[in-house]
Protein backbone atom coordinates (compact mmCIF):
# COMPACT_ATOMS: atom_id res chain seq x y z
CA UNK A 1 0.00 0.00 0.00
CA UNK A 2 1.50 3.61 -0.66
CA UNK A 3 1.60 6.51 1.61
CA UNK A 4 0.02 8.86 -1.14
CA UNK A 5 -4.16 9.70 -0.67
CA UNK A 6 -6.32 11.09 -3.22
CA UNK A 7 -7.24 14.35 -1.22
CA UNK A 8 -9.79 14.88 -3.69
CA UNK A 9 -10.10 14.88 -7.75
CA UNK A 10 -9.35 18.37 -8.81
CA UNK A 11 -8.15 18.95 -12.68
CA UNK A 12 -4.60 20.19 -13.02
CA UNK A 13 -5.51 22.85 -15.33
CA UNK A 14 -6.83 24.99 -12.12
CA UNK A 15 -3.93 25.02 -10.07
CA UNK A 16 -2.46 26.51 -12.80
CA UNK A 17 -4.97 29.29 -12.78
CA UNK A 18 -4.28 29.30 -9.12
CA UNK A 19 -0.69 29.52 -9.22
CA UNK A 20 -0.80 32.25 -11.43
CA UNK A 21 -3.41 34.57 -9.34
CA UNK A 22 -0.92 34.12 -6.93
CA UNK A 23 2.25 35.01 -9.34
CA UNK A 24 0.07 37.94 -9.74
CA UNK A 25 -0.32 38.84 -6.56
CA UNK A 26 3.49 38.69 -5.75
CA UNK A 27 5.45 39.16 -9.01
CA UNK A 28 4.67 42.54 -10.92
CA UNK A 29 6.11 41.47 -13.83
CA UNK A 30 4.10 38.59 -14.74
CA UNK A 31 1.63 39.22 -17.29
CA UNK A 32 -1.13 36.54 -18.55
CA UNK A 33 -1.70 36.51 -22.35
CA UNK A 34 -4.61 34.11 -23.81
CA UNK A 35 -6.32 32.79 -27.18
CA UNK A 36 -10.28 33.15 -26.60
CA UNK A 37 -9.98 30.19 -23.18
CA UNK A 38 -9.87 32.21 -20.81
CA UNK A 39 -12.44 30.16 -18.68
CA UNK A 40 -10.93 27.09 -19.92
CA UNK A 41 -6.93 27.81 -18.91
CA UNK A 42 -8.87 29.04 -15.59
CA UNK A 43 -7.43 32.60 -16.06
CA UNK A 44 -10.35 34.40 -15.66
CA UNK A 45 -9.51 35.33 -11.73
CA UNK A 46 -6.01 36.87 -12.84
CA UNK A 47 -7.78 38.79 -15.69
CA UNK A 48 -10.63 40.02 -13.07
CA UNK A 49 -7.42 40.88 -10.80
CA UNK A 50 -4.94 42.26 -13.02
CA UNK A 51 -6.90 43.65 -16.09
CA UNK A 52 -3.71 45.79 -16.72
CA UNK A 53 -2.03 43.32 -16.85
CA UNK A 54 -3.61 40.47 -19.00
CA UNK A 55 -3.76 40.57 -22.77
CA UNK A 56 -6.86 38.58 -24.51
CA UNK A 57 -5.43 38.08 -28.15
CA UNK A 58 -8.42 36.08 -29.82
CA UNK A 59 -7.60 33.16 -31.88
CA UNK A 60 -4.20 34.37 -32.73
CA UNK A 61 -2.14 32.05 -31.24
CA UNK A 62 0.95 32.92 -34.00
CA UNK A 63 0.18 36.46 -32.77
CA UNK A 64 -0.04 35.83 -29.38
CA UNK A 65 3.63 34.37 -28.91
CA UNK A 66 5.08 36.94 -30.93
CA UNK A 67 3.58 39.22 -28.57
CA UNK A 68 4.89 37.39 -25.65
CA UNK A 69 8.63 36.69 -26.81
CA UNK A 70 8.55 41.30 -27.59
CA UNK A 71 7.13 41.67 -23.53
CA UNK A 72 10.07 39.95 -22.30
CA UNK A 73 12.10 42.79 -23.80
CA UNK A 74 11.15 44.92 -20.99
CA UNK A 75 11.34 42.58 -18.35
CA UNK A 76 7.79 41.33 -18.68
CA UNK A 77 7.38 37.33 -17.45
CA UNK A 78 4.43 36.22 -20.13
CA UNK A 79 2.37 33.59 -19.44
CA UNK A 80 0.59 31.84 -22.41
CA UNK A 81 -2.61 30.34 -21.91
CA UNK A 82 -4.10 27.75 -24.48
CA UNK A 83 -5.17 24.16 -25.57
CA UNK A 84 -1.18 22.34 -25.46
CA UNK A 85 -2.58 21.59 -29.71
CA UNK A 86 -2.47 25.10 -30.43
CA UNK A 87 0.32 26.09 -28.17
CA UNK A 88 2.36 23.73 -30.18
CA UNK A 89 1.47 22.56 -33.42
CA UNK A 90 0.07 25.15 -34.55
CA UNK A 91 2.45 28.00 -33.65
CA UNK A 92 6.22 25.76 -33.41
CA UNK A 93 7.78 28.24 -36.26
CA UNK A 94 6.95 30.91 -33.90
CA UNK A 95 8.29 29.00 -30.75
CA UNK A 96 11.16 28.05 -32.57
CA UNK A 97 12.18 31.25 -34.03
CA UNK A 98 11.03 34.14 -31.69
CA UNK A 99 11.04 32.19 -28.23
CA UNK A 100 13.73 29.31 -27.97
CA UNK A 101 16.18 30.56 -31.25
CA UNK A 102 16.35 33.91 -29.42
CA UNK A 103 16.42 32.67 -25.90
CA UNK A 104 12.92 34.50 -24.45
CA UNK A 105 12.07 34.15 -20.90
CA UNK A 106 8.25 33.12 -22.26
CA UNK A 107 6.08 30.60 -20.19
CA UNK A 108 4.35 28.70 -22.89
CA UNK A 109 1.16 27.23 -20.53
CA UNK A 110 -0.75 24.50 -22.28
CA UNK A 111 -4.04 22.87 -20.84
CA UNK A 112 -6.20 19.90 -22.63
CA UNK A 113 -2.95 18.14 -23.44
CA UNK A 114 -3.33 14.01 -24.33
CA UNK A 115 -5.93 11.57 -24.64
CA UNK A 116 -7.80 12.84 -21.80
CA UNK A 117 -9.04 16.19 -23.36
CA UNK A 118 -11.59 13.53 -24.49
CA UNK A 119 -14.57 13.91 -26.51
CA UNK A 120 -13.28 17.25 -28.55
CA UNK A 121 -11.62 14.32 -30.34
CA UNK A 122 -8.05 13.28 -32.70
CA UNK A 123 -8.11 17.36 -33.74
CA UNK A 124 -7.61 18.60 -30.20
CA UNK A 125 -6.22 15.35 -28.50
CA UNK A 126 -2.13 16.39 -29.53
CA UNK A 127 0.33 13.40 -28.46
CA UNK A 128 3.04 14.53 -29.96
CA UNK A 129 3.85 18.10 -28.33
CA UNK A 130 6.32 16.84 -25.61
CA UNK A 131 8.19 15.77 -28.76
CA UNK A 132 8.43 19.01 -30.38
CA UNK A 133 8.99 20.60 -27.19
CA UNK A 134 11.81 18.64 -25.85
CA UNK A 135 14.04 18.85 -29.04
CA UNK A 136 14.12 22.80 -29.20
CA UNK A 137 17.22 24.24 -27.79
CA UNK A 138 17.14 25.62 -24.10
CA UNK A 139 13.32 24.79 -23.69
CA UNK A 140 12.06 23.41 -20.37
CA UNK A 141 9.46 20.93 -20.48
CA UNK A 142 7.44 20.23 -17.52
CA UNK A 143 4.52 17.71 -16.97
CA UNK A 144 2.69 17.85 -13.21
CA UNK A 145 0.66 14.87 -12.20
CA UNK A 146 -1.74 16.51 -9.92
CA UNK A 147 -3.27 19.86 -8.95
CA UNK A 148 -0.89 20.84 -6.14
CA UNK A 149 1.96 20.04 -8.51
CA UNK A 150 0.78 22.32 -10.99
CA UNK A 151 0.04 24.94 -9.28
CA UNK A 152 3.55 24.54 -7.64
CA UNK A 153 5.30 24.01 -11.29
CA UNK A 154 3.46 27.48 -12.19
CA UNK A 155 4.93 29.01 -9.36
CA UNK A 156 8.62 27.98 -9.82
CA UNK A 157 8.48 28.58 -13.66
CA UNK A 158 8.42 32.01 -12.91
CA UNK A 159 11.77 32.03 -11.50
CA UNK A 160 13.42 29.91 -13.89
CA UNK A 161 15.38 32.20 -16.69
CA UNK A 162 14.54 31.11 -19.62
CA UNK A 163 11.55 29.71 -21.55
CA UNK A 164 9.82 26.74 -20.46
CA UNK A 165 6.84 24.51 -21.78
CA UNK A 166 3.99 23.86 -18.79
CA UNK A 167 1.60 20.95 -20.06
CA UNK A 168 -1.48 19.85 -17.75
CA UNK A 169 -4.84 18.92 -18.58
CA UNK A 170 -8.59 19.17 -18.74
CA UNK A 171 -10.34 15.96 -16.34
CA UNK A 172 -10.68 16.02 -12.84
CA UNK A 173 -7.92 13.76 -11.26
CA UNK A 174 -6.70 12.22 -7.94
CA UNK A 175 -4.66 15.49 -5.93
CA UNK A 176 -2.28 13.51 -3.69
CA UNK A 177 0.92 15.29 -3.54
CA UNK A 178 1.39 17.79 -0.14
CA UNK A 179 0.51 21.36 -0.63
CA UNK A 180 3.51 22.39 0.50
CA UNK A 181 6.06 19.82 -1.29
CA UNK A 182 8.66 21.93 -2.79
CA UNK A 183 8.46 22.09 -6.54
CA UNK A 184 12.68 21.90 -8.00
CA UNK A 185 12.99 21.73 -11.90
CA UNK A 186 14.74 19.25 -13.18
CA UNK A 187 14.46 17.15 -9.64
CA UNK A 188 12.18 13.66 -9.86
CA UNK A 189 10.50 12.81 -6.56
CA UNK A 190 10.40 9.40 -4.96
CA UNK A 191 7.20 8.48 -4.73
CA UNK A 192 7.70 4.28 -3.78
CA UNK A 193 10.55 2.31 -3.13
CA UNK A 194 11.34 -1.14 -3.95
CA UNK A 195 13.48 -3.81 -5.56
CA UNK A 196 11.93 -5.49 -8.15
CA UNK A 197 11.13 -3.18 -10.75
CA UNK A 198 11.34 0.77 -11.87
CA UNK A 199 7.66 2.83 -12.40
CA UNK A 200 8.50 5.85 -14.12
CA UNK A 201 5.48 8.16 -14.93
CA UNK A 202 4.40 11.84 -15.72
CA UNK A 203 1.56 13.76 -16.04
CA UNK A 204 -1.92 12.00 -15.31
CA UNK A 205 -0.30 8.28 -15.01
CA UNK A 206 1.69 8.97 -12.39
CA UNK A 207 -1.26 7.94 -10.52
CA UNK A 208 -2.08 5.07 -12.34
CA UNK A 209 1.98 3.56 -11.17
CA UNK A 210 0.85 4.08 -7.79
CA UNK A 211 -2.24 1.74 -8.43
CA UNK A 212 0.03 -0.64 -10.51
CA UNK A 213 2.33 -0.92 -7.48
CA UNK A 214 0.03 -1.56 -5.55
CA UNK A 215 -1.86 -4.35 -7.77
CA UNK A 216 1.80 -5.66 -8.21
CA UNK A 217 2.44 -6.33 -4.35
CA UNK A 218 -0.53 -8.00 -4.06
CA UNK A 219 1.50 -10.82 -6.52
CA UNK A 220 5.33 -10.10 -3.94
CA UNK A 221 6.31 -7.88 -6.74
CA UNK A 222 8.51 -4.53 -5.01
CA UNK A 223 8.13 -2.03 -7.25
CA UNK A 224 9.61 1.58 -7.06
CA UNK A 225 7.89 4.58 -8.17
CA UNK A 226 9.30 7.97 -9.60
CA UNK A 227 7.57 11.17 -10.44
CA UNK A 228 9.31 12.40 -13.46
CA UNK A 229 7.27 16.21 -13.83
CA UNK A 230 10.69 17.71 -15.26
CA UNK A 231 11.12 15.90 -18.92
CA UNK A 232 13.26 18.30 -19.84
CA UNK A 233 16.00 18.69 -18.35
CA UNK A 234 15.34 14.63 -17.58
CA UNK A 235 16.86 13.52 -13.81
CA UNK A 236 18.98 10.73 -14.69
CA UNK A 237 20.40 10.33 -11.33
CA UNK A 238 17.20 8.97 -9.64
CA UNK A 239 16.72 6.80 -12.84
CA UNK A 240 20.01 5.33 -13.15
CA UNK A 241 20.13 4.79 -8.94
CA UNK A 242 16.90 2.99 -8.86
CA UNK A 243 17.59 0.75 -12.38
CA UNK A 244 20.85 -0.19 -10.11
CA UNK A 245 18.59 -1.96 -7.94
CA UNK A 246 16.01 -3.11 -10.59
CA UNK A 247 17.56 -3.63 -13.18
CA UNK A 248 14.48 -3.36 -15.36
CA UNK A 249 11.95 -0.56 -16.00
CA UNK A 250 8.77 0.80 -17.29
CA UNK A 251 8.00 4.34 -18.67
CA UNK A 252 4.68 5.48 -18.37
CA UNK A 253 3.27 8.63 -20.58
CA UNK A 254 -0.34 9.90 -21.90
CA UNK A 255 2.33 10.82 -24.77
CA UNK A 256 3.24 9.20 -28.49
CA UNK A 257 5.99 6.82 -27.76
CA UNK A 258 7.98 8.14 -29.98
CA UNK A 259 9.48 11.24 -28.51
CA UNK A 260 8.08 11.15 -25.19
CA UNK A 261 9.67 10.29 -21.78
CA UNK A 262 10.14 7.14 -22.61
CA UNK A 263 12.24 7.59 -25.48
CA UNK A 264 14.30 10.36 -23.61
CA UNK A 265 15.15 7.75 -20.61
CA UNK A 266 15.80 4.86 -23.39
CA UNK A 267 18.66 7.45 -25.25
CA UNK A 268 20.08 8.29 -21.89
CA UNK A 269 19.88 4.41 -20.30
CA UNK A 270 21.84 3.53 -23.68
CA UNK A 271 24.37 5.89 -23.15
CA UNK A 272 24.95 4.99 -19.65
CA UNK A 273 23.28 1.91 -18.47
CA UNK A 274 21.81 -0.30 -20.51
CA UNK A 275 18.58 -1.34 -18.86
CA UNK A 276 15.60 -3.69 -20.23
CA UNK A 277 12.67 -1.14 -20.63
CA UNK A 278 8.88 -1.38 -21.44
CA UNK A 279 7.28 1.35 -22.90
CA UNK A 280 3.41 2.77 -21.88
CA UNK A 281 2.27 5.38 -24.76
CA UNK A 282 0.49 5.68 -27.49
CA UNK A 283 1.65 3.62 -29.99
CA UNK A 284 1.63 5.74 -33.14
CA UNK A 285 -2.36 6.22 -33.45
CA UNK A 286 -4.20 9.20 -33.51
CA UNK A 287 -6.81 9.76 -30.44
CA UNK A 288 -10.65 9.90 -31.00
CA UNK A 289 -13.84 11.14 -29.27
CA UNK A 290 -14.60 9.59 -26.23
CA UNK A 291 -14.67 9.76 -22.36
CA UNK A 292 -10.88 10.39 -20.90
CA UNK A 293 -11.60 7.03 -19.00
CA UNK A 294 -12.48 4.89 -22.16
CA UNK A 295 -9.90 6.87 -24.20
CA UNK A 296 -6.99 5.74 -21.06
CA UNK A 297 -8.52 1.93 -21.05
CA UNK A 298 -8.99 1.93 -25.08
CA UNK A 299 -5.41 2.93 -25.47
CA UNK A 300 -3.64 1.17 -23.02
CA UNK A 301 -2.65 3.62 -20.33
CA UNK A 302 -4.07 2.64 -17.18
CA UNK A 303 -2.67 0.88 -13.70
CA UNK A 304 -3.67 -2.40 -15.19
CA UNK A 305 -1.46 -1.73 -18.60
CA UNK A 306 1.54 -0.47 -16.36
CA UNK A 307 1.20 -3.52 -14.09
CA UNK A 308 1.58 -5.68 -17.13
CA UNK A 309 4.15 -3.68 -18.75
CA UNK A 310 6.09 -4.38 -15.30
CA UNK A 311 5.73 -8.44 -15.19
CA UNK A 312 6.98 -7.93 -19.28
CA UNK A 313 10.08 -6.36 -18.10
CA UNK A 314 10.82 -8.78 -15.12
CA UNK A 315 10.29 -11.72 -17.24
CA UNK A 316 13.07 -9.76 -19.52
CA UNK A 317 16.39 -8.93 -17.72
């Protein structure tokens, strides 16, 4: 049994509305910039708090980050607020060019990310934006599991130089971490020890390796479980000490498989310490309509799919 309790399903996408009232409230600099959702990025309390100091752009997202990357200029900390499709796919020559080529201290903050946007459907549903993310120069790609985190990771952003990609998401979830856990970038947390076998997850199925670990030692399997939020820059200490002791290891994503987590712990285990590893994405599909818990089931991402993954890779080394 772990230690961790759902305090309550909140969806990750408001604590990072409520990390940045707070910003707000604390940080004159920060300014909130958004594409038509306000109500969905839950920025609508910073706008009613700061209306000098948020910018409602329309559906310009192109726009909107050239806007952003010019406020930094003057010392302005911009926030961007849309769906994680539109605040990569559709605007990465603008990311690339005017943010990350030229270094701007933008923080690019993208909700309804993954399968579990759910029924907006394959259009909305991007699984491919930690990808593009990760691979541009001096980006920072973070991916919070629970509401606390977020609103944490929204808080800590703001300090980091540089700009950074936030992704969290749209469905209500499990809130387990403390309140008060410090949020470092770049740091994994320890969620579960054990001996048998490595649970590495971000985002939503961080969760679900909690239940697998616990299905798993019901069956005198010791599994250890790491929060990876930071995917970029990726905390190969924690990996490479617990693989020492396991010597096998799942990756768990709501992410493509190909340039996800998983591949960025694969690259860095083959540099350094070759490890048998089982991978738990989306295996080069498009999403579809559908609730985010048939969507998570339907593709394979769920406690039971991690559990299995896990017995795969024990079987292995």
């Amino acid at each position: 049994m772990n230690n961790y309790v759902d305090q309550g399903a909140k969806d990750t996408r408001s604590g990072f509305g409520a990390g940045l009232l707070e910003l707000g409230r604390i940080n004159p600099n920060v300014v909130g910039l958004c594409a038509d959702l306000t109500g969905s990025l839950k920025m609508g309390d910073f706008k009613e708090e700061f209306p000098d100091r948020f910018i409602q752009v329309g559906i310009a997202e192109a726009n909107m980050m050239g806007i952003a990357a010019g406020l930094t200029i003057g010392g302005k900390i911009p926030f961007t607020g849309t769906f994680a499709n539109f605040s990569t796919g559709r605007v990465y020559d603008q990311i690339r060019q005017s943010i990350a080529y030229s270094g701007k201290n933008v923080k690019i903050c993208a909700s309804h990310a993954g399968l579990t946007l759910g029924e907006d459907g394959a259009t909305h549903q991007i699984l491919e934006d930690i990808g593009l993310m990760k691979m541009l120069p001096g980006m920072t790609v973070i991916n919070p599991c629970d509401y606390n985190q977020t609103k944490a990771a929204t808080l800590a952003i703001a300090e980091h130089k540089g700009p950074v990609y936030l992704r969290f998401g749209r469905p209500k979830v499990p809130n387990f971490t403390p309140a008060d856990q410090a949020f470092e970038i770049g740091k994994g947390i320890l969620l579960q020890e054990g001996n048998d076998v490595t649970l590495v997850a971000t985002g939503h199925l961080v969760w679900k390796a909690l239940e697998a670990a616990e299905a798993l030692a019901k069956e005198q399997i010791s599994a250890e479980v790491i929060n990876i939020h930071t995917i970029k820059p990726l905390d190969e200490e924690i990996i490479l000490n617990s693989v020492s002791k396991t010597n096998c290891l799942v990756s768990a994503e709501e992410h493509m498989r190909f340039g996800g987590l998983g591949e960025s712990i694969s690259g860095m285990l083959a540099r350094k310490r070759p490890t048998v590893q089982e991978f738990v994405a989306v295996n080069d599909r498009f999403g579809e309509s559908g609730t985010p818990a048939q969507l998570l089931e339907k593709y394979g991402l769920n406690g039971q799919a991690i559990a299995a993954a896990a017995r795969r890779a024990i079987e292995r080394k």
